[in-house]
C-alpha atoms as a PDB file:
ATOM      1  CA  UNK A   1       0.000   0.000   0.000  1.00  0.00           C
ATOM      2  CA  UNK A   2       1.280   3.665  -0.983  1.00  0.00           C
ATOM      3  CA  UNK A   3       0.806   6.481   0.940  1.00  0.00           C
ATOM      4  CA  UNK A   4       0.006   9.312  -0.484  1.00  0.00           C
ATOM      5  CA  UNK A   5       2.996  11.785  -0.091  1.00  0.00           C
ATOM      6  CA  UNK A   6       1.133  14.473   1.764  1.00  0.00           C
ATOM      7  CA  UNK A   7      -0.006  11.499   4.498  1.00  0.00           C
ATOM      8  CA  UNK A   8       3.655  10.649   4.375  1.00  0.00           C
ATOM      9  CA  UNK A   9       5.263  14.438   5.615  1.00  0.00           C
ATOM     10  CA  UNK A  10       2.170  14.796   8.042  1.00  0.00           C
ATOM     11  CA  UNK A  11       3.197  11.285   9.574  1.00  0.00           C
ATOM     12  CA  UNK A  12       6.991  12.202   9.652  1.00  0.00           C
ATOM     13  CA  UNK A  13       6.427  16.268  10.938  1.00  0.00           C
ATOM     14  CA  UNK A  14       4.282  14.418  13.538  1.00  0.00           C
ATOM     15  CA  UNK A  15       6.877  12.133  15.216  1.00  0.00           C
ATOM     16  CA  UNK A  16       9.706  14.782  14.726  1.00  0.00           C
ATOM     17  CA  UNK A  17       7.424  16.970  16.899  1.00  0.00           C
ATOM     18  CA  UNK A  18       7.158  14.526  18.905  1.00  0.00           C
ATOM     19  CA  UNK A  19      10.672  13.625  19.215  1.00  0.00           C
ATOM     20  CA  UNK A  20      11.652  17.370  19.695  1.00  0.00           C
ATOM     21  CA  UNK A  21       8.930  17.331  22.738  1.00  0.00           C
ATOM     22  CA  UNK A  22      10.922  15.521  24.969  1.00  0.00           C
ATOM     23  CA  UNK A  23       9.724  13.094  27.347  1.00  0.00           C
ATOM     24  CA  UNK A  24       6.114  13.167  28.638  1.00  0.00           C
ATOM     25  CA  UNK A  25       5.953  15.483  31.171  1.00  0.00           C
ATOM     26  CA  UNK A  26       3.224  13.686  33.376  1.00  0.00           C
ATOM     27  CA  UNK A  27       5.655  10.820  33.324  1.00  0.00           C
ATOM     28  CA  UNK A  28       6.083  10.691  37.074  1.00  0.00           C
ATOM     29  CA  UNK A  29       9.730   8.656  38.668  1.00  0.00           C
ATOM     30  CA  UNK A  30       9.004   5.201  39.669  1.00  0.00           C
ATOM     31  CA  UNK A  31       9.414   5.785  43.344  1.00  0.00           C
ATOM     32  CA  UNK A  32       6.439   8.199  42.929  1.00  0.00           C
ATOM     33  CA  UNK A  33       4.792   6.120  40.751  1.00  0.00           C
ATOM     34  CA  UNK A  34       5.474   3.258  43.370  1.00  0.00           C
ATOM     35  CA  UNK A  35       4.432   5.330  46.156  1.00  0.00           C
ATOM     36  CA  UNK A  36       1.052   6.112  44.297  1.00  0.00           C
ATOM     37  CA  UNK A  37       0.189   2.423  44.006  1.00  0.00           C
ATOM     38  CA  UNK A  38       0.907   1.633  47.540  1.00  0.00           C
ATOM     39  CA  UNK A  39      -1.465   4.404  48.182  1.00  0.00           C
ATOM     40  CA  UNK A  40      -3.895   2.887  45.955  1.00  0.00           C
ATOM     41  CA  UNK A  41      -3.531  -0.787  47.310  1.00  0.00           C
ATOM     42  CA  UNK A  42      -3.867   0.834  51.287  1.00  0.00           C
ATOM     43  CA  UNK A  43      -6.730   2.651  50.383  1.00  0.00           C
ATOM     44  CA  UNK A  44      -8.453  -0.451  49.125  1.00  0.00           C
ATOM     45  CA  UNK A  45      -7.652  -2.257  52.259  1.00  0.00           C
ATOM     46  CA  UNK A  46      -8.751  -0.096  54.665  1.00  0.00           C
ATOM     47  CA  UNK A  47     -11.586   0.434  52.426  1.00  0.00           C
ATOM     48  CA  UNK A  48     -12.203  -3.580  52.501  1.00  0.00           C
ATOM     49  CA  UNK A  49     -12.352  -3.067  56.650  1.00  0.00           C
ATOM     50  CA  UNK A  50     -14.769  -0.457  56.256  1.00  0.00           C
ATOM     51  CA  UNK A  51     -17.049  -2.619  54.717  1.00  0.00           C
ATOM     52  CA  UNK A  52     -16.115  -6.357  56.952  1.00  0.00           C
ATOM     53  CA  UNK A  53     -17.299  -4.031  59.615  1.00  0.00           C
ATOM     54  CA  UNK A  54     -20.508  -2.758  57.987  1.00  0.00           C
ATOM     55  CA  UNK A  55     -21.389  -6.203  57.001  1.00  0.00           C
ATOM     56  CA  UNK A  56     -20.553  -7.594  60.463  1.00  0.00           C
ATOM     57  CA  UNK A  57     -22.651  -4.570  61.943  1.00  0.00           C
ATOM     58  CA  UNK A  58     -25.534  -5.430  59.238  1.00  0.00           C
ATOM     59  CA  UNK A  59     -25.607  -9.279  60.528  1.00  0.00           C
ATOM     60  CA  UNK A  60     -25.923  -7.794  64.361  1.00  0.00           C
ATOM     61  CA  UNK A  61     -28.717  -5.555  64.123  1.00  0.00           C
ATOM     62  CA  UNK A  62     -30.973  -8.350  61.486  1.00  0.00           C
ATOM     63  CA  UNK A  63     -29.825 -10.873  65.085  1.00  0.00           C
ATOM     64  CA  UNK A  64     -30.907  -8.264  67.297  1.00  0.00           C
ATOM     65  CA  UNK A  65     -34.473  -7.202  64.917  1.00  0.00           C
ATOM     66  CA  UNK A  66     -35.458 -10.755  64.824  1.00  0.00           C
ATOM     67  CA  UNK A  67     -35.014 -10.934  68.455  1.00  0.00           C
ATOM     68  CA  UNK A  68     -37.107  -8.251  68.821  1.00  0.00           C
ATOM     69  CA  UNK A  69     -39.314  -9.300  66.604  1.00  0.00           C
ATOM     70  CA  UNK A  70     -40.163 -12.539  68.746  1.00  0.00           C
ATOM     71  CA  UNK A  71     -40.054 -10.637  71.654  1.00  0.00           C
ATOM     72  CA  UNK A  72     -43.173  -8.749  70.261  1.00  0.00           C
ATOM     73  CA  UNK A  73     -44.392 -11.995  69.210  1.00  0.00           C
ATOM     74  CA  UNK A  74     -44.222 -13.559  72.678  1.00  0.00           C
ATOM     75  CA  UNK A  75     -47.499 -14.853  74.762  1.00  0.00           C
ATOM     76  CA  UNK A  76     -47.406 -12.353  76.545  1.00  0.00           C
ATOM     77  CA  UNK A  77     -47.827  -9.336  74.326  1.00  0.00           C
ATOM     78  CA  UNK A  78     -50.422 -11.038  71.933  1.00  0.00           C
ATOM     79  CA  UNK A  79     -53.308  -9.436  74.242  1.00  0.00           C
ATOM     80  CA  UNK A  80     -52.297  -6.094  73.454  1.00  0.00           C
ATOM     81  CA  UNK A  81     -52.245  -6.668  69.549  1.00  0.00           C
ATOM     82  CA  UNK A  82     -55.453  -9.303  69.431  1.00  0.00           C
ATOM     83  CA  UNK A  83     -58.285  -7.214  70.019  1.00  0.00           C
ATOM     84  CA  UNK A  84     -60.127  -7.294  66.863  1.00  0.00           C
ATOM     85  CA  UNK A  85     -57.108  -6.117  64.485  1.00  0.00           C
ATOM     86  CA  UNK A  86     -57.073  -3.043  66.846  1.00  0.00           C
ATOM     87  CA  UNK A  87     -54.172  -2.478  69.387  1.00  0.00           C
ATOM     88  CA  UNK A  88     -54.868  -2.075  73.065  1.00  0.00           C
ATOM     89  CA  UNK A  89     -53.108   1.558  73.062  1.00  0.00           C
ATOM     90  CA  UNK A  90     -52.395   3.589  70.321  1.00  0.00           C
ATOM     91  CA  UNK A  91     -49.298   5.064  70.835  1.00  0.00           C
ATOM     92  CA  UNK A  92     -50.127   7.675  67.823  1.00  0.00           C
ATOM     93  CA  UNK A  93     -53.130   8.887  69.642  1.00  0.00           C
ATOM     94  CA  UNK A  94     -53.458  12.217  71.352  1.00  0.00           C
ATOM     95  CA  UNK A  95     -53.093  11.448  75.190  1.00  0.00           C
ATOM     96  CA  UNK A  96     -55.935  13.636  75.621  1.00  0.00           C
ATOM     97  CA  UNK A  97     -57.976  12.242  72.982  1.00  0.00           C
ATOM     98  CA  UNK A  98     -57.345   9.036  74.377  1.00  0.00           C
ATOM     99  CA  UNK A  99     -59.728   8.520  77.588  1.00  0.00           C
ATOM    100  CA  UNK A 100     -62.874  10.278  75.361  1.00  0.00           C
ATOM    101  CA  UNK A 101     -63.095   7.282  73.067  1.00  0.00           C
END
């Protein structure tokens, strides 16, 4: 395949620009390249505590909402909800409301 000679010059004024450039200035050592990865890798480990604890915290409080949960299910609180669908005590109802009903 033949380039065309105009394709050609723009190709070669490119990578003598290029050339004449120097080296990439955002080309950072390797020590603070290193240092930038370590960075990275710590950040993703104490980010992968952050969320071990979270989850462990998550499992704790469903333990301790099904506990409550049965709790409120117990014997001894069913009179309070059984009465017809209708709970014993509101607890949304005015106070003062409450004893004209």
């Amino acid at each position: 395949m033949i380039c065309p000679f105009s394709s050609s010059l723009g190709f070669l004024l490119l990578l003598i620009g290029y050339a004449a450039a120097g080296p990439d200035p955002d080309l950072r050592p390797r020590a603070v390249r290193s240092s930038a990865c370590q960075e990275h890798t710590n950040l993703h480990n104490r980010l992968d505590v952050v969320e071990k604890k979270v989850e462990d915290t998550v499992e704790k409080l469903e333990v301790e909402l099904a506990t409550l949960l049965d709790a409120i299910n117990a014997p001894k609180w069913r009179p309070l909800l059984d009465n017809a669908g209708q709970t014993a005590v509101d607890i949304l109802d005015d106070p003062e409301l409450r004893g004209q009903s």
